[in-house]
C-alpha atoms as a PDB file:
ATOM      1  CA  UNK A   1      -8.172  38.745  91.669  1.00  0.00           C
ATOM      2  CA  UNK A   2      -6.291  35.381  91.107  1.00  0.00           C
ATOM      3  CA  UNK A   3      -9.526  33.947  88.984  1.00  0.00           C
ATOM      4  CA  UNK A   4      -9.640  37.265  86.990  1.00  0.00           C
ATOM      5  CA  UNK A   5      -6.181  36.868  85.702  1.00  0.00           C
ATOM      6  CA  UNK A   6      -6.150  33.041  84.819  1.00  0.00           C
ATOM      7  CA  UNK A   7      -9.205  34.370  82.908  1.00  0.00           C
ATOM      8  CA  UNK A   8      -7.443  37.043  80.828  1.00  0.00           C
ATOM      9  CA  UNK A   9      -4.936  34.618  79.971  1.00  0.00           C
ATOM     10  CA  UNK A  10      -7.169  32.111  79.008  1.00  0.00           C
ATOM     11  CA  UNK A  11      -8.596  34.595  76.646  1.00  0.00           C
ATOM     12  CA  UNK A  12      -5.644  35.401  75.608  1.00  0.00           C
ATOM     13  CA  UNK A  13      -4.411  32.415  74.822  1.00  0.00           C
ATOM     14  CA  UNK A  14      -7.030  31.577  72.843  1.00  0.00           C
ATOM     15  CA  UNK A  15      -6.622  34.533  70.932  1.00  0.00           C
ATOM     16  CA  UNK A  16      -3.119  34.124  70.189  1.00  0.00           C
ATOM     17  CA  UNK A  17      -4.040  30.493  68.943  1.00  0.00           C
ATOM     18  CA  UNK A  18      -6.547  31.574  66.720  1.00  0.00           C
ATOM     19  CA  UNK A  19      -4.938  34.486  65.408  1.00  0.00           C
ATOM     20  CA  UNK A  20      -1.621  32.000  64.702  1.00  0.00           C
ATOM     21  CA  UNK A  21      -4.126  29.564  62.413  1.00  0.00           C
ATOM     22  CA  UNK A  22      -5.854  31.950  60.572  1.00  0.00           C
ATOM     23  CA  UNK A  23      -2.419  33.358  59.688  1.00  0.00           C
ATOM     24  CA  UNK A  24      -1.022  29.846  58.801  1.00  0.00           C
ATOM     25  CA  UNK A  25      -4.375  29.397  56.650  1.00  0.00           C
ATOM     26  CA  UNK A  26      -3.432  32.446  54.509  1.00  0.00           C
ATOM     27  CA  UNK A  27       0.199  31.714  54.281  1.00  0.00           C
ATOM     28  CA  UNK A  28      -1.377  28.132  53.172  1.00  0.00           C
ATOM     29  CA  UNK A  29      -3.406  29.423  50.246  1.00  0.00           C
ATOM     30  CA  UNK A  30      -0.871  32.475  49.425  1.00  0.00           C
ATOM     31  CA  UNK A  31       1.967  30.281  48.843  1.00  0.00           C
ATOM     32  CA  UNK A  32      -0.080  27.175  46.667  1.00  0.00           C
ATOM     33  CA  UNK A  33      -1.851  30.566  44.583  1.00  0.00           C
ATOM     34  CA  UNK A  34       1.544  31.659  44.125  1.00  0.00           C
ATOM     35  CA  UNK A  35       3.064  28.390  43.417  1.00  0.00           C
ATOM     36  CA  UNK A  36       0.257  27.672  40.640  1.00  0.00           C
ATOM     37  CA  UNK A  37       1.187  31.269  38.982  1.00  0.00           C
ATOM     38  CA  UNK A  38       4.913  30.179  39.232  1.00  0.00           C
ATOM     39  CA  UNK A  39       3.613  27.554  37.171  1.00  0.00           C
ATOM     40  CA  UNK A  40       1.657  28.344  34.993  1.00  0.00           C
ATOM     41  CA  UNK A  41       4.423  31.599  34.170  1.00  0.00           C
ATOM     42  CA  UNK A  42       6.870  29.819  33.420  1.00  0.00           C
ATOM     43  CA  UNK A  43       4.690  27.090  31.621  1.00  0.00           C
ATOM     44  CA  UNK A  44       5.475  27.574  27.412  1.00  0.00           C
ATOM     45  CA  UNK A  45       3.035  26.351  24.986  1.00  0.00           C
ATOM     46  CA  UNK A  46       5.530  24.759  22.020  1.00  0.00           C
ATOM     47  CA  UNK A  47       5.051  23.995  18.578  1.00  0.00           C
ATOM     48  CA  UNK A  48       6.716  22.486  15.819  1.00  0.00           C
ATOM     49  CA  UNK A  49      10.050  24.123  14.052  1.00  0.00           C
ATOM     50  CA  UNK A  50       8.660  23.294  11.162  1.00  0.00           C
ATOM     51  CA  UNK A  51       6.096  23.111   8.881  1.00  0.00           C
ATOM     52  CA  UNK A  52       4.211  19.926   8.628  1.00  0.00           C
ATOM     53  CA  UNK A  53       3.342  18.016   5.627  1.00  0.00           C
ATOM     54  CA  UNK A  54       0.638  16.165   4.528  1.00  0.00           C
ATOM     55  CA  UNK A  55      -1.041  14.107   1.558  1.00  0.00           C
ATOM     56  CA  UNK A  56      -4.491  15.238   0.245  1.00  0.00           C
ATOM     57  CA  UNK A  57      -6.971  12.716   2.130  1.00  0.00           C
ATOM     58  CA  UNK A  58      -5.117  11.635   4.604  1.00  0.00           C
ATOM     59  CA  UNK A  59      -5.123  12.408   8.678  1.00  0.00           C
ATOM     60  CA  UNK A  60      -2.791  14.621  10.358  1.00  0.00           C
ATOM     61  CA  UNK A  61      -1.912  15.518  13.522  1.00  0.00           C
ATOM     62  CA  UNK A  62      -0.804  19.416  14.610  1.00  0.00           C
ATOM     63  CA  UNK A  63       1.473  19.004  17.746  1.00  0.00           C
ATOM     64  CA  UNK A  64       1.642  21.412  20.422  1.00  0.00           C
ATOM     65  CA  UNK A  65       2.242  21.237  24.374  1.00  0.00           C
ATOM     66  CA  UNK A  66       3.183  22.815  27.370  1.00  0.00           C
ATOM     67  CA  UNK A  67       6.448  22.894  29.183  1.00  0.00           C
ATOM     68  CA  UNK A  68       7.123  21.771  31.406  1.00  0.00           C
ATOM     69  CA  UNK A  69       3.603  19.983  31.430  1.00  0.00           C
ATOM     70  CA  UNK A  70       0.649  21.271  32.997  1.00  0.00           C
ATOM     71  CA  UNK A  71      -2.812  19.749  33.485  1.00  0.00           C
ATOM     72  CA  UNK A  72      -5.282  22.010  31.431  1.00  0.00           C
ATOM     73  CA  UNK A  73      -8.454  19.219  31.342  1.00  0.00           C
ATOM     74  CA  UNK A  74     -10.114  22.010  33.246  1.00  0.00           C
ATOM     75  CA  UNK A  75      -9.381  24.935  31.126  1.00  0.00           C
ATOM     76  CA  UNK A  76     -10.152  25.977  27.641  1.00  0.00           C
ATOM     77  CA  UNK A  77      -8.182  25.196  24.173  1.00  0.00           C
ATOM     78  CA  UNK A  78      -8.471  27.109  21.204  1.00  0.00           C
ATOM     79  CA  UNK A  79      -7.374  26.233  17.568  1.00  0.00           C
ATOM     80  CA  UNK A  80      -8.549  28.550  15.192  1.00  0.00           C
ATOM     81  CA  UNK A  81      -6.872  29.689  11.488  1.00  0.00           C
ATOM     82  CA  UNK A  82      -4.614  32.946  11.958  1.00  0.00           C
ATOM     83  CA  UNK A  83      -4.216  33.691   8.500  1.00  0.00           C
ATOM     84  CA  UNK A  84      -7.628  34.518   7.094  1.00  0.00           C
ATOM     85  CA  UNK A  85      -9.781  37.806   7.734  1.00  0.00           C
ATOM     86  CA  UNK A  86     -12.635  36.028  10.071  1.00  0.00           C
ATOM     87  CA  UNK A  87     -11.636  34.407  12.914  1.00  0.00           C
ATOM     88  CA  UNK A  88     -12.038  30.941  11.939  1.00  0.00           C
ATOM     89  CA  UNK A  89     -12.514  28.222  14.737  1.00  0.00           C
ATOM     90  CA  UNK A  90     -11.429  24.677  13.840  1.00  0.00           C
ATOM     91  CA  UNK A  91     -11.591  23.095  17.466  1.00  0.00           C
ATOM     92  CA  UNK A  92     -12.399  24.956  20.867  1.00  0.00           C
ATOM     93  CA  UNK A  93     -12.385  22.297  24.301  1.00  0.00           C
ATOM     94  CA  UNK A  94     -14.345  24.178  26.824  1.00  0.00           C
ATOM     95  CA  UNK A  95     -15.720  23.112  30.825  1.00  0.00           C
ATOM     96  CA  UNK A  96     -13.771  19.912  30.628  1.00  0.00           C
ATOM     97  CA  UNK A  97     -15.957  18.417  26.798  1.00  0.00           C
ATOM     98  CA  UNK A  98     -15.552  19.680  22.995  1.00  0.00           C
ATOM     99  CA  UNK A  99     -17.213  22.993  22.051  1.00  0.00           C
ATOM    100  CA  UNK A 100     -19.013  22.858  18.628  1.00  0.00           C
ATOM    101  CA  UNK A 101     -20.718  26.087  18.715  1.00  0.00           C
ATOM    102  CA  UNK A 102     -18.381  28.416  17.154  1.00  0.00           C
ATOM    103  CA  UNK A 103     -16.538  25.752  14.978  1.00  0.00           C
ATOM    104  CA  UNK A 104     -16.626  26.172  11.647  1.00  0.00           C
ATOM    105  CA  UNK A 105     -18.704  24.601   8.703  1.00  0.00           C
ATOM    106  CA  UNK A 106     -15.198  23.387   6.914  1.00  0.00           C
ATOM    107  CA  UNK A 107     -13.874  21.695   9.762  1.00  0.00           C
ATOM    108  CA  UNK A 108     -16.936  19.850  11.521  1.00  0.00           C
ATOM    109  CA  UNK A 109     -16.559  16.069  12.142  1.00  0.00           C
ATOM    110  CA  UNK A 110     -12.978  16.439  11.391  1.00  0.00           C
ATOM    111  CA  UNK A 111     -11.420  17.472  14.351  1.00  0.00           C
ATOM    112  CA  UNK A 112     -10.382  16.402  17.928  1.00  0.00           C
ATOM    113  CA  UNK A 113      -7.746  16.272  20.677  1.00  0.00           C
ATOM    114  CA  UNK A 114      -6.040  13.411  22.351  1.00  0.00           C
ATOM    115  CA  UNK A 115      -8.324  14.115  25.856  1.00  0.00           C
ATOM    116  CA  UNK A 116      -6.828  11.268  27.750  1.00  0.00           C
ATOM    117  CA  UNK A 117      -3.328  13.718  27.359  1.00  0.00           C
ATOM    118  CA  UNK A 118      -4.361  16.971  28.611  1.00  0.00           C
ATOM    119  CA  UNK A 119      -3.485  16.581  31.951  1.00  0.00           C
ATOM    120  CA  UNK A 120      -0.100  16.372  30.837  1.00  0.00           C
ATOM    121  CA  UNK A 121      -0.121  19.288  28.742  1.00  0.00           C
ATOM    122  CA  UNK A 122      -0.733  18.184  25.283  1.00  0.00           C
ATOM    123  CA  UNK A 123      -2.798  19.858  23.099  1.00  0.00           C
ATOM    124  CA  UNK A 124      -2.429  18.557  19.814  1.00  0.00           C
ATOM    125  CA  UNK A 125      -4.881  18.475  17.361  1.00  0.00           C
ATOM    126  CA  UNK A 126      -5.928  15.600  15.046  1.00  0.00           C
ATOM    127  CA  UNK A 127      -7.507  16.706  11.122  1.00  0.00           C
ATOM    128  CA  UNK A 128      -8.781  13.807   9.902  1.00  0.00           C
ATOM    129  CA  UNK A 129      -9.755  13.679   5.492  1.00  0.00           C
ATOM    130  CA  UNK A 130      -7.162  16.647   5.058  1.00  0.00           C
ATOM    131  CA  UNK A 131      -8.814  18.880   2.287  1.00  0.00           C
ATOM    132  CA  UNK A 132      -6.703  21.392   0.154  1.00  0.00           C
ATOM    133  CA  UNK A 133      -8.712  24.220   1.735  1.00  0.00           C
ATOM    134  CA  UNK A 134      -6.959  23.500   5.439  1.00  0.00           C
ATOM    135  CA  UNK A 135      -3.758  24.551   4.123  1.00  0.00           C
ATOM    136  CA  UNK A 136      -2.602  27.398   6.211  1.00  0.00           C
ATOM    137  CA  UNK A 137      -1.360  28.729   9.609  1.00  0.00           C
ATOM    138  CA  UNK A 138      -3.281  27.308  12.697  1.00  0.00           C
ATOM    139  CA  UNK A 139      -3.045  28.945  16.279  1.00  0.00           C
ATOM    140  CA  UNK A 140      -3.734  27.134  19.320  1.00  0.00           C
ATOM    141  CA  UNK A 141      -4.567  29.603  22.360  1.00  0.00           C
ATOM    142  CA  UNK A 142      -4.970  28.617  25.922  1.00  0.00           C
ATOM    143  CA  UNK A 143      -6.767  32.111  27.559  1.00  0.00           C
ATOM    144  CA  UNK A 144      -6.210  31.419  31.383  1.00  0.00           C
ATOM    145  CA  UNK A 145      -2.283  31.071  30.855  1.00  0.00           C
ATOM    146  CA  UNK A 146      -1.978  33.710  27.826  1.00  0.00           C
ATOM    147  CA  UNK A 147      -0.060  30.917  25.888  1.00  0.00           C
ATOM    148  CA  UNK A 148      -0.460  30.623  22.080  1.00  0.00           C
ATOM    149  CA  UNK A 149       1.437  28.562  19.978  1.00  0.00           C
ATOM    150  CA  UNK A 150       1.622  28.607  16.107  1.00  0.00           C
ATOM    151  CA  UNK A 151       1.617  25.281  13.313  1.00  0.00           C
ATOM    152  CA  UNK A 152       1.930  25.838   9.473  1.00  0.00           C
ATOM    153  CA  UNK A 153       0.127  22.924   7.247  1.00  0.00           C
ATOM    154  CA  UNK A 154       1.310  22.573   4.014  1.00  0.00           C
ATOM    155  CA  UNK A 155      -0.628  19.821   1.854  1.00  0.00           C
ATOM    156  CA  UNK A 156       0.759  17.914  -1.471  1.00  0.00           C
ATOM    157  CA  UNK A 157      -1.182  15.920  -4.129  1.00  0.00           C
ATOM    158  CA  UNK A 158       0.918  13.886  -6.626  1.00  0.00           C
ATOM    159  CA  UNK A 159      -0.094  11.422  -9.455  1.00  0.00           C
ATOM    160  CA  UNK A 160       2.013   9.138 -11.778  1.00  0.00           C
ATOM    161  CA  UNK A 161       2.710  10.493 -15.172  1.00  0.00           C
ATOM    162  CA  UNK A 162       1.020   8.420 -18.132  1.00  0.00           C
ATOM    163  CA  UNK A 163       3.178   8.390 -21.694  1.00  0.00           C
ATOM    164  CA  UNK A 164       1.448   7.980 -24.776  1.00  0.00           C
ATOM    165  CA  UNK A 165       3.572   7.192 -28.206  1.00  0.00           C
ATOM    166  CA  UNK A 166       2.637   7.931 -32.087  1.00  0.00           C
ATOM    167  CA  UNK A 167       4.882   8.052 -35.285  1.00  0.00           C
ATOM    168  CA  UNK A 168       5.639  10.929 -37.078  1.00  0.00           C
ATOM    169  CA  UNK A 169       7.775  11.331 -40.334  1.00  0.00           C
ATOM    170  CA  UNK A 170      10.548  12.823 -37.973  1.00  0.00           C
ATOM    171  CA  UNK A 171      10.587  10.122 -35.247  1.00  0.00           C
ATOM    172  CA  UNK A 172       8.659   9.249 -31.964  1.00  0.00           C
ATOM    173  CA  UNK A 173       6.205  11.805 -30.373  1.00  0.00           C
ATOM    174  CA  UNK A 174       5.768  11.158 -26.784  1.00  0.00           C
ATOM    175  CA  UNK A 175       3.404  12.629 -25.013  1.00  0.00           C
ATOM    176  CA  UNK A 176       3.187  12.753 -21.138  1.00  0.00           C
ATOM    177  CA  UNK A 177      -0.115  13.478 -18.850  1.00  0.00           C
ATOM    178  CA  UNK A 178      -0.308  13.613 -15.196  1.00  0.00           C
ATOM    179  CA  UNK A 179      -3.454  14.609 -13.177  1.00  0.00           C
ATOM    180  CA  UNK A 180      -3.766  15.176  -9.341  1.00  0.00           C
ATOM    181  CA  UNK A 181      -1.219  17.403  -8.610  1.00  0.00           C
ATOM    182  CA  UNK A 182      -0.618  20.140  -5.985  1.00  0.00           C
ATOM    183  CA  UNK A 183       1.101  22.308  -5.630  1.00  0.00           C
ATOM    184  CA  UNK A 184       1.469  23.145  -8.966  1.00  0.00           C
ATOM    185  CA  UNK A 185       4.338  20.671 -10.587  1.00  0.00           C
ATOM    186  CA  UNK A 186       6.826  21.478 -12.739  1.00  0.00           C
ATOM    187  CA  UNK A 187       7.178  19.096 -16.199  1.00  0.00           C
ATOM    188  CA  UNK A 188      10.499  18.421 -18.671  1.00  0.00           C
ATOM    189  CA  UNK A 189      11.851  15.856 -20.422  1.00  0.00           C
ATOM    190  CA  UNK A 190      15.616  13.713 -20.265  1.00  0.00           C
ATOM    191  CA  UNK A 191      16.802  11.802 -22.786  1.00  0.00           C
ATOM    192  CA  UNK A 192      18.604   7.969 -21.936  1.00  0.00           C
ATOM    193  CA  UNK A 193      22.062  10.080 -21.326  1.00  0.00           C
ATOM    194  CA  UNK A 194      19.953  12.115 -18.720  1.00  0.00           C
ATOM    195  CA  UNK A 195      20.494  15.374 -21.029  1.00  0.00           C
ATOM    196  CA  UNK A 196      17.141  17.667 -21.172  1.00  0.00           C
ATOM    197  CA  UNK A 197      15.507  17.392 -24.173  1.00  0.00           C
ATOM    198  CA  UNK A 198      13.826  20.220 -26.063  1.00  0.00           C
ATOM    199  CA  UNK A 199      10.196  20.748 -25.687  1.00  0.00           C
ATOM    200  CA  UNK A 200       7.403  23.301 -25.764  1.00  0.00           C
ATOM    201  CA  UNK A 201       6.216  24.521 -22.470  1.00  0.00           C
ATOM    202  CA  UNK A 202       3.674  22.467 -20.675  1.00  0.00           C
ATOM    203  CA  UNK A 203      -0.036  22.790 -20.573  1.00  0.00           C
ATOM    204  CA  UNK A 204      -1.116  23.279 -16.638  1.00  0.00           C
ATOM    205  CA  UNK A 205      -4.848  22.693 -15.763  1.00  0.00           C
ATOM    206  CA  UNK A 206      -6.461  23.427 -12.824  1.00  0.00           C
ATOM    207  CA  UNK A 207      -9.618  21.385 -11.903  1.00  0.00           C
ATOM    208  CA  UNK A 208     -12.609  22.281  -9.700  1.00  0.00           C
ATOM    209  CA  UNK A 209     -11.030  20.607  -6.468  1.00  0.00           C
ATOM    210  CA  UNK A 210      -8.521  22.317  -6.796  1.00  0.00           C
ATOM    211  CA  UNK A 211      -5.988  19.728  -8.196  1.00  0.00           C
ATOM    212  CA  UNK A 212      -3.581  20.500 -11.262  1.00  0.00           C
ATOM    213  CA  UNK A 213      -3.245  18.268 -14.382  1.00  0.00           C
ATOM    214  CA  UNK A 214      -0.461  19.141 -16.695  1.00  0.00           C
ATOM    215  CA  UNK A 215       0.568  17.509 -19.788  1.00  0.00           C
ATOM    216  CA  UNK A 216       3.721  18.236 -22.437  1.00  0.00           C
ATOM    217  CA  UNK A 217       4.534  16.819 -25.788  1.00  0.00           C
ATOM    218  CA  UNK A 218       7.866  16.073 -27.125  1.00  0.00           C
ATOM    219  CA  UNK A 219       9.241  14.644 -30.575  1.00  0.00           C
ATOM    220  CA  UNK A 220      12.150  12.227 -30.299  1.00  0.00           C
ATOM    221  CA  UNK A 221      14.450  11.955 -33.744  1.00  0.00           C
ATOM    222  CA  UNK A 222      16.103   8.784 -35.007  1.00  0.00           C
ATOM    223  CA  UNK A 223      19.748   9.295 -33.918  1.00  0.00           C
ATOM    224  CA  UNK A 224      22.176   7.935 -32.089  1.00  0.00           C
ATOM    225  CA  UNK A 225      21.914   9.291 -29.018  1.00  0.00           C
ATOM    226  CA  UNK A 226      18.165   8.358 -28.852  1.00  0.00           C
ATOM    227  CA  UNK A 227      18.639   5.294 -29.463  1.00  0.00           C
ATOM    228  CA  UNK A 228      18.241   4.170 -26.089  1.00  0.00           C
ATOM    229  CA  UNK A 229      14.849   5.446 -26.073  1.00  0.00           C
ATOM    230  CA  UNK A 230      13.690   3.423 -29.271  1.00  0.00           C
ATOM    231  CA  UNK A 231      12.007   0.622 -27.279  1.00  0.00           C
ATOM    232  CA  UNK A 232       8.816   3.031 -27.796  1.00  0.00           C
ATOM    233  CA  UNK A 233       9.204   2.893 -31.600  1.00  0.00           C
ATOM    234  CA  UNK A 234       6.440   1.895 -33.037  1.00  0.00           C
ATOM    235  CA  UNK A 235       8.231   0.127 -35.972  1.00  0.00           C
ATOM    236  CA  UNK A 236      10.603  -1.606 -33.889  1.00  0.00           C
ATOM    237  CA  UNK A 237       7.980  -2.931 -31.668  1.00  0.00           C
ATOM    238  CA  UNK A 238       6.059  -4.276 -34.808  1.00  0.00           C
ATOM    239  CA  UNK A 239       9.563  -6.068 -36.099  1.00  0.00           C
ATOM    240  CA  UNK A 240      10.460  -7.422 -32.802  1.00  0.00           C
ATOM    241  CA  UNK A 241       7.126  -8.632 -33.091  1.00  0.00           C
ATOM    242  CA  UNK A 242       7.151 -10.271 -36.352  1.00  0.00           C
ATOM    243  CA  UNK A 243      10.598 -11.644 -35.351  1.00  0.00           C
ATOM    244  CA  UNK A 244       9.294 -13.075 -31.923  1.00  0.00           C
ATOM    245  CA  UNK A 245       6.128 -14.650 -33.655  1.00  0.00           C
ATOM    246  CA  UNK A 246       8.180 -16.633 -36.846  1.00  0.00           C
ATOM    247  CA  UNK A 247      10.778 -18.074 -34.150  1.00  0.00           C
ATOM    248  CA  UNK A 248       7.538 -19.245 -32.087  1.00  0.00           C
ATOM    249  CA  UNK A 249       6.350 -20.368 -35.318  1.00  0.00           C
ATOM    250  CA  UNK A 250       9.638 -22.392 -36.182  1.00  0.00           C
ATOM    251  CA  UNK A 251       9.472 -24.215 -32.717  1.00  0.00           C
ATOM    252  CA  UNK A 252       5.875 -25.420 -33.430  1.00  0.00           C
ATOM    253  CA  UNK A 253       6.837 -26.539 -36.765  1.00  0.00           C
ATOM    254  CA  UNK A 254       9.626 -28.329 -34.757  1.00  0.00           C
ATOM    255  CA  UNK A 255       7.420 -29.628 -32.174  1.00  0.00           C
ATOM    256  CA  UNK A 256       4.963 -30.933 -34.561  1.00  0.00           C
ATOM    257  CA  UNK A 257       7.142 -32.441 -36.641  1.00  0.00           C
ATOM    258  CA  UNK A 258       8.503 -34.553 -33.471  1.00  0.00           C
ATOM    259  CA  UNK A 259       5.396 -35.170 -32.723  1.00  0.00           C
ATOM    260  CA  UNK A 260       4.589 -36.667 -36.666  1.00  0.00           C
ATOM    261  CA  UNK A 261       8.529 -38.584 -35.999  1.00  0.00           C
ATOM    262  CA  UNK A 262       7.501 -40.148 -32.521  1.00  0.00           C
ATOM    263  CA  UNK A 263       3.674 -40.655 -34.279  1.00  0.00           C
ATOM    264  CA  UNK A 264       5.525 -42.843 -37.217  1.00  0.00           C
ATOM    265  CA  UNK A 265       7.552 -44.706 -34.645  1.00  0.00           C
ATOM    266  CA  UNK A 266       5.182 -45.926 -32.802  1.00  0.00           C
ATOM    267  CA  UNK A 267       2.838 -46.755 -35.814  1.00  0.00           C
ATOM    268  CA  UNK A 268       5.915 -48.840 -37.086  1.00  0.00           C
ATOM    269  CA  UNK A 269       6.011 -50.379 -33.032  1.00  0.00           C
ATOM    270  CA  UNK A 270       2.436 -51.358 -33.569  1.00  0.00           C
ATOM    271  CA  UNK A 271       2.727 -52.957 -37.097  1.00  0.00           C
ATOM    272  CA  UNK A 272       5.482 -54.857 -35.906  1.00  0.00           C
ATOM    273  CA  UNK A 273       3.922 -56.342 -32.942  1.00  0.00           C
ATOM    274  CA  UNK A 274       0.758 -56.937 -35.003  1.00  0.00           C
ATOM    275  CA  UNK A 275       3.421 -59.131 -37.077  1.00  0.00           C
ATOM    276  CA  UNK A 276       5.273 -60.754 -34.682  1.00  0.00           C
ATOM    277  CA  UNK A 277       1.407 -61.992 -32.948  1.00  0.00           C
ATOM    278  CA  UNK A 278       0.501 -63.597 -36.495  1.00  0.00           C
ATOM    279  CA  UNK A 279       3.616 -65.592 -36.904  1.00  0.00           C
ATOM    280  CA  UNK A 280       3.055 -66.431 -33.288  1.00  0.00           C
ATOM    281  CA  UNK A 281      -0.818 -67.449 -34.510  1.00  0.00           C
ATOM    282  CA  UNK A 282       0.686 -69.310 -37.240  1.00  0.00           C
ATOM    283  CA  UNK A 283       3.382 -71.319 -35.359  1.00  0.00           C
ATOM    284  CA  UNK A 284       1.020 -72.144 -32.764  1.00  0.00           C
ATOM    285  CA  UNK A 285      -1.314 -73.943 -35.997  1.00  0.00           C
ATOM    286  CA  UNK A 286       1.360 -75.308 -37.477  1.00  0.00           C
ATOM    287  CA  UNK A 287       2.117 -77.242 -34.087  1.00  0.00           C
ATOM    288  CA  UNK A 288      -1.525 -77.923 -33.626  1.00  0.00           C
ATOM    289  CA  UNK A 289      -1.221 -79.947 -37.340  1.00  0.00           C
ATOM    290  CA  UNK A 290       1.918 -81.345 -36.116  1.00  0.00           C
ATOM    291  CA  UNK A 291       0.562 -82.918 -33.172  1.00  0.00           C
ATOM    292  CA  UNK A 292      -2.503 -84.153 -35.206  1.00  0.00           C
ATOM    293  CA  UNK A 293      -0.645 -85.631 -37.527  1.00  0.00           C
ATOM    294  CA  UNK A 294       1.766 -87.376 -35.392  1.00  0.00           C
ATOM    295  CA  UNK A 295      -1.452 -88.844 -33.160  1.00  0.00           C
ATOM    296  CA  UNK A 296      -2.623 -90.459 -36.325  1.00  0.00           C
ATOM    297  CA  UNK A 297       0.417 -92.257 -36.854  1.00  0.00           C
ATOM    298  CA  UNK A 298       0.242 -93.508 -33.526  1.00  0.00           C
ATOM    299  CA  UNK A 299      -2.987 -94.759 -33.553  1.00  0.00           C
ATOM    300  CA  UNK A 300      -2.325 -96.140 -37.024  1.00  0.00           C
ATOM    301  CA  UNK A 301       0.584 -97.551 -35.793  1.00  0.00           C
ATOM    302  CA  UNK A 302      -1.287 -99.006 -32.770  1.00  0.00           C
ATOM    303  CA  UNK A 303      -4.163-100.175 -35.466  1.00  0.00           C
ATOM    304  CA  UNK A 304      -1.437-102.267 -37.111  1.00  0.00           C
ATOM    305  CA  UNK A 305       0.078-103.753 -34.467  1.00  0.00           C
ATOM    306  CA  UNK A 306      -3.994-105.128 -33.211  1.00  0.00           C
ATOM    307  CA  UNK A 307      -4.068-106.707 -36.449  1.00  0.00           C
ATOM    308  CA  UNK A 308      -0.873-108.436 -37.014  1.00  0.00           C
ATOM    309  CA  UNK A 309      -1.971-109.820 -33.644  1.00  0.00           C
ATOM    310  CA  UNK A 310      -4.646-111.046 -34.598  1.00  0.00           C
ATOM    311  CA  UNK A 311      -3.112-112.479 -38.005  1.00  0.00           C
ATOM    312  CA  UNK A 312      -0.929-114.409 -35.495  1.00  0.00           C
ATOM    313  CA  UNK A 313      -3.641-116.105 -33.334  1.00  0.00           C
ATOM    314  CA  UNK A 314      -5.589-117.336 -36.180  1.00  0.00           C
ATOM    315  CA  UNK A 315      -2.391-119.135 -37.870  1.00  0.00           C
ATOM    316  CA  UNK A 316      -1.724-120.835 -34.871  1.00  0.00           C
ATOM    317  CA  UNK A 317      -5.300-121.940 -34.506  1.00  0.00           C
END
């Protein structure tokens, strides 16, 4: 009887225990499950305020990420356009690589994200070479967490204007040409007070790529308040000319005829040195005959002497 019940309660014991970790195994998995769906609830996907702006040709990058941050290496990233009639795919990241099955033509070798981020969250996209065509609305969509985000990309083109002048019986015509331009740009003229001048509306071109090139032409008068614009005058910039090229003229004269001055002086240096060396030859001669002459003496002198000498030893003989 004794052995019977220490049997019961060792089964029941055992039950119990089991029973107890099983339980503590669900409440385990219940409460992480409903920890990641906290999570991943109150996880936003956030993108810019703003539009963002960019140059034809250059790289861009469209922001978006969660918060707070949530790894999403393992889940799958969608960036497709939202404003055109098919759905357009410009990125998908799918089983933990890139997706290029469904991306479109337009965007292909353009397009990645910053991989090495998503486990904090961030799902930005990089568009590298931006072309006019990828201006537009862009959604990126995150299916498993029902989060979308939205990014407007807006893209400018601009050039420097080139001004061409001419004469005309009236004044100056300017005219003023600038390709490369997008959006379309607006074109008008100032005069040197900063007062808009009168002009005929532009000519606006659009080219195959898509870029604008617009032009306008504008006839500036001779009067005083233009005058501050007359550097462009043809005439004036052919008498400045004329005035700039006689004064260089008149300082070569100037330096020439220093040049001729110092030329003379030194000729006259040379001619006189050339003199002063010849009397110098000559005095030199004349002391050379000098010095002859005065050795003759002295050995005529000396001849003398011998024979008076000898004069005087014969007589006394």
């Amino acid at each position: 009887m004794i052995k019977q019940i220490k049997s019961y309660g060792n089964h029941i014991f055992i039950f119990f225990f089991f029973f107890f970790y099983v339980k503590s195994i669900l409440v385990s998995v219940r409460l992480k499950f409903y920890t990641s769906n906290l999570h991943s609830t109150q996880s936003q996907l956030i993108g810019p305020p703003q539009p963002i702006v960019v140059v034809v040709g250059d790289d861009v990058i469209l922001p978006s990420h969660l918060d707070p941050p949530m790894d999403v290496a393992a889940k799958t990233v969608e960036w497709a356009r939202s404003d055109t009639a098919e759905r357009r795919f410009v990125h998908v990241w799918r089983g933990g690589r890139d997706f290029v099955l469904n991306q479109h033509p337009s965007y292909e070798g353009r397009t990645s994200l910053f991989t090495d981020k998503l486990r904090n969250g961030d799902v930005s996209l990089k568009l590298s070479e931006v072309k006019l065509s990828d201006e537009g609305k862009y959604r990126c969509f995150i299916p498993s967490l029902h989060r979308e985000s939205f990014v407007e990309l807006v893209i400018g083109a601009a050039s420097s204007p080139v001004i061409h002048t001419s004469k005309s019986s009236s004044g100056v015509v300017l005219e003023c040409e600038s390709k490369g331009w997008y959006p379309e740009p607006e074109l008008f003229w100032l005069d040197a007070e900063g007062k808009l001048l009168s002009a005929g509306a532009p000519e606006t071109v659009r080219g195959p790529d898509g870029l604008y090139t617009v032009s306008s032409r504008v006839t500036v008068e001779k009067s005083h308040s233009n005058r501050g614009e007359t550097e462009n005058d043809p005439d004036k910039k052919q008498t400045k000319h004329e005035e700039e090229t006689r004064k260089s003229e008149n300082e070569q004269k100037c330096v020439e005829e220093k040049s001729d001055k110092s030329t003379g002086q030194q000729r006259e240096v040379e001619n006189q040195r050339e003199e002063t060396e010849r009397q110098r030859d000559e005095n030199e001669m004349q002391m050379k005959s000098v010095d002859k002459e005065t050795t003759e003496r002295e050995r005529d002198k000396t001849d003398l002497k011998d024979k008076d000498k000898n004069l005087s030893e014969e007589n006394m003989d």
